[in-house]
Protein backbone atom coordinates (compact mmCIF):
# COMPACT_ATOMS: atom_id res chain seq x y z
CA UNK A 1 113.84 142.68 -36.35
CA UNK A 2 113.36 142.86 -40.26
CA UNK A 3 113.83 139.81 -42.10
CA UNK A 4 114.59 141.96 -45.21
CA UNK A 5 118.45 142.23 -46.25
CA UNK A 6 119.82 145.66 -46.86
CA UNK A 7 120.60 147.55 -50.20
CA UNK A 8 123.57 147.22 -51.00
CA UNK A 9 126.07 150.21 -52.01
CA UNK A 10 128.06 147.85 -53.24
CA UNK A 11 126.93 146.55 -57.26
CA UNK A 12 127.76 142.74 -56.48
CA UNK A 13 125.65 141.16 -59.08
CA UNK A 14 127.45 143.46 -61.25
CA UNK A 15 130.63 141.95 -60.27
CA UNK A 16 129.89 138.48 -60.68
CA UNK A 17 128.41 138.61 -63.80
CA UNK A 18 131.25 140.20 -64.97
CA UNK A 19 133.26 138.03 -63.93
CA UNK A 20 131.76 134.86 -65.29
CA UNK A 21 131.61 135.92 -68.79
CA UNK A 22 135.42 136.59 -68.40
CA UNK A 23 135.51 132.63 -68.09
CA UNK A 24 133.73 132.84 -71.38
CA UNK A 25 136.32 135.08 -72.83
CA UNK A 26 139.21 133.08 -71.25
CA UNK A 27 137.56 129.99 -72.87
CA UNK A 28 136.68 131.54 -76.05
CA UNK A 29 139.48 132.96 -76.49
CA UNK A 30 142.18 129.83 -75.57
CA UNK A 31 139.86 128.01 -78.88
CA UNK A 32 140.47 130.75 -80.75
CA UNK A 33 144.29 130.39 -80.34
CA UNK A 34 144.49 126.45 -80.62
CA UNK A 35 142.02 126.69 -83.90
CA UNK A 36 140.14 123.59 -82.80
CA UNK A 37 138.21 122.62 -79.37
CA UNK A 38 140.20 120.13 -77.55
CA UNK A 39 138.18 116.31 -77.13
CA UNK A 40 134.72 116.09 -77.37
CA UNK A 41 134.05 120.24 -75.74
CA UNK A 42 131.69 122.31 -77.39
CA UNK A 43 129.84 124.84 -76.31
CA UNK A 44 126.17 126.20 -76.88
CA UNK A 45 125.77 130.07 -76.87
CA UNK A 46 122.76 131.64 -76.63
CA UNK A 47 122.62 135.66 -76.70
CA UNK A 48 120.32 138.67 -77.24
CA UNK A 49 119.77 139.15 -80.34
CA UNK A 50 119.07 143.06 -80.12
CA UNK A 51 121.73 143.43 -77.33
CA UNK A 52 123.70 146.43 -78.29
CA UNK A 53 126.56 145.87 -79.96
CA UNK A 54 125.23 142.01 -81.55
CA UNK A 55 125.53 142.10 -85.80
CA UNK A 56 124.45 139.23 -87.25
CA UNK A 57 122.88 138.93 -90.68
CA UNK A 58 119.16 140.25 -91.63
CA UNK A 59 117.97 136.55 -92.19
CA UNK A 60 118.88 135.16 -88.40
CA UNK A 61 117.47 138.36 -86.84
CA UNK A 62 114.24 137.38 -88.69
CA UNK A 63 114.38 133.81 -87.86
CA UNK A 64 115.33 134.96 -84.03
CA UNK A 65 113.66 138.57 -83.11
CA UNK A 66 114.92 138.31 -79.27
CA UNK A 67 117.39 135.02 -78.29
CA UNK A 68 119.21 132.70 -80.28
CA UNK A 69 121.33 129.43 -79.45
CA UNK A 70 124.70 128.89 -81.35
CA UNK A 71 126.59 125.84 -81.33
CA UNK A 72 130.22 126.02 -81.27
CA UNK A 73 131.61 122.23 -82.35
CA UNK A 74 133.10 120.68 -85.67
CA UNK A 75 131.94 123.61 -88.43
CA UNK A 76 132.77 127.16 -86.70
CA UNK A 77 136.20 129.43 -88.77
CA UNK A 78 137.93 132.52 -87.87
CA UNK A 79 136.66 132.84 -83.98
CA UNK A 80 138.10 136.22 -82.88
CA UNK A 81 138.33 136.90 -79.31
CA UNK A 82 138.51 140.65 -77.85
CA UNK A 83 138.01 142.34 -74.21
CA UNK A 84 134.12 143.20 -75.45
CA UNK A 85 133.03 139.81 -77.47
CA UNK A 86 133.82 137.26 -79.93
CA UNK A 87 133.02 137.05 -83.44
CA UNK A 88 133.08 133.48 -84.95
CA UNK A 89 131.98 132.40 -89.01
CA UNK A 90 129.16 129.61 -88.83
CA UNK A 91 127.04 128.01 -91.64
CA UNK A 92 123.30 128.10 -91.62
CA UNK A 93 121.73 126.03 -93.66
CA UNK A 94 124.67 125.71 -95.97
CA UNK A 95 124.54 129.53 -95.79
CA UNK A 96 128.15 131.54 -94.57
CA UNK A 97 127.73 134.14 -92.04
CA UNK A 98 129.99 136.10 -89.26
CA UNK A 99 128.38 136.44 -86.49
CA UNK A 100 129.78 139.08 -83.84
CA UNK A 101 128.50 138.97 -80.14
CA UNK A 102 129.48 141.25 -77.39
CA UNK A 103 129.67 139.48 -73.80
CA UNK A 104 127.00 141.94 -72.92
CA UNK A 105 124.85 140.16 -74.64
CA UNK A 106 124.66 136.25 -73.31
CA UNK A 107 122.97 134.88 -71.38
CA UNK A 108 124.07 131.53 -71.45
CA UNK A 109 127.17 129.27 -72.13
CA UNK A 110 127.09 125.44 -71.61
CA UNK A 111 129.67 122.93 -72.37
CA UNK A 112 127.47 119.68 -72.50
CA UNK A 113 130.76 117.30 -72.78
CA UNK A 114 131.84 118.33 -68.96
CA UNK A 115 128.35 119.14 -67.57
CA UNK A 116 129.57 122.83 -67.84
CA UNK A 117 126.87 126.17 -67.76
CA UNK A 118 126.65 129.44 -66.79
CA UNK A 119 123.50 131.29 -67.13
CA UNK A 120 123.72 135.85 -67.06
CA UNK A 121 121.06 138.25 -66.97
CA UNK A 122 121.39 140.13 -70.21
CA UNK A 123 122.57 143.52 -70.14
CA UNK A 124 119.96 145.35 -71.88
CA UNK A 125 117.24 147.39 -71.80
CA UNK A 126 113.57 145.11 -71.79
CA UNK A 127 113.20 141.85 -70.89
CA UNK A 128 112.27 139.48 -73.40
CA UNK A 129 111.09 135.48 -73.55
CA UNK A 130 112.96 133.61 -71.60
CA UNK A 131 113.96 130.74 -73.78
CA UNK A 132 116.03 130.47 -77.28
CA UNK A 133 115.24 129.22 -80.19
CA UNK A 134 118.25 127.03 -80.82
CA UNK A 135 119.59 128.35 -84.05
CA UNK A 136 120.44 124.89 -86.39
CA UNK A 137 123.29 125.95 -87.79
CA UNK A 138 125.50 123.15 -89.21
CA UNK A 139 125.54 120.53 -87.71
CA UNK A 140 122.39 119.99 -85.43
CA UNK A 141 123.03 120.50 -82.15
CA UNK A 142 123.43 117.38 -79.44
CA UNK A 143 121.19 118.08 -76.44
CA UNK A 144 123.26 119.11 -73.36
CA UNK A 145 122.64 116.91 -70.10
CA UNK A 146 120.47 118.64 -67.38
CA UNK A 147 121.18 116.96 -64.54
CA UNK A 148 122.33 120.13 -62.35
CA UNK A 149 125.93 119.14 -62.29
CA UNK A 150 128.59 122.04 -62.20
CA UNK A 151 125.78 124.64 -62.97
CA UNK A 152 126.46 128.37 -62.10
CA UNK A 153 123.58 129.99 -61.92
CA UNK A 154 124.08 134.23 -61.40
CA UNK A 155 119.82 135.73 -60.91
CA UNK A 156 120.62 138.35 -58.75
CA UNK A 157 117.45 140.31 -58.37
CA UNK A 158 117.83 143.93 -57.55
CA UNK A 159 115.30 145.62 -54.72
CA UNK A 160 113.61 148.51 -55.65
């Protein structure tokens, strides 16, 4: 008897990770109707940069090539929700800029104030580093608590 499992016909890892980053977009998208995060929530975001579908401006693709970290707390405007992505205004440096992410494209999503995270395989071509650069825009970002609390992790590794 084989201890290995059999392919599956059936795309599960698919259907998770779908799924999850509709709790993003469920999330996301409940801010983005109140204006404001309720209590102390925020969230940290970090996304292929080169996913299809990802436009943010020439200076933060230079600054972050593969994977950047976005902070979602006091200083975020117009955060636009749709079935594909979000788009959200954030300040860099004192610098404006609209960034627009499709779900597609993160591979991470932590809410530090409940002990909160998801972590995604990104859905594009290549595999890149596996950590992000957080991105400092305004403010600084608090450091989220690792303690392994309420963590979702989706790796789903497909057999060849």
């Amino acid at each position: 008897m084989s201890d290995d499992a059999p392919d599956s016909l059936i795309p599960y890892d698919e259907i998770v990770q779908e799924a999850l980053r509709a709790v993003v977009g469920r999330v996301l998208s409940e801010v983005g109707e109140a204006g404001d995060l309720p209590g102390e929530h925020h969230f940290y975001i970090t996304f292929k940069t080169r996913a299809p579908g990802v436009d943010i401006p020439d200076h933060l693709m230079e600054r972050f090539p593969d994977e950047m970290t976005i902070v979602l707390q006091k200083r975020f405007w117009d955060l636009t929700v749709t079935e594909e992505g979000f788009s959200v205004g954030l300040s860099f440096n004192q610098v404006p800029a609209i960034l627009v992410v499709p779900f597609a494209a993160i591979t991470g999503f932590v809410d530090p104030a409940v002990n909160f995270a998801l972590q995604f395989q990104a859905q594009t071509e290549g595999a890149g580093p596996e950590t992000a650069d957080h991105a400092e825009n305004d403010p600084p970002p608090v450091e989220p608590v690792e303690d392994g609390s309420n963590v979702v992790a989706v790796d789903f590794k497909r057999k060849k």
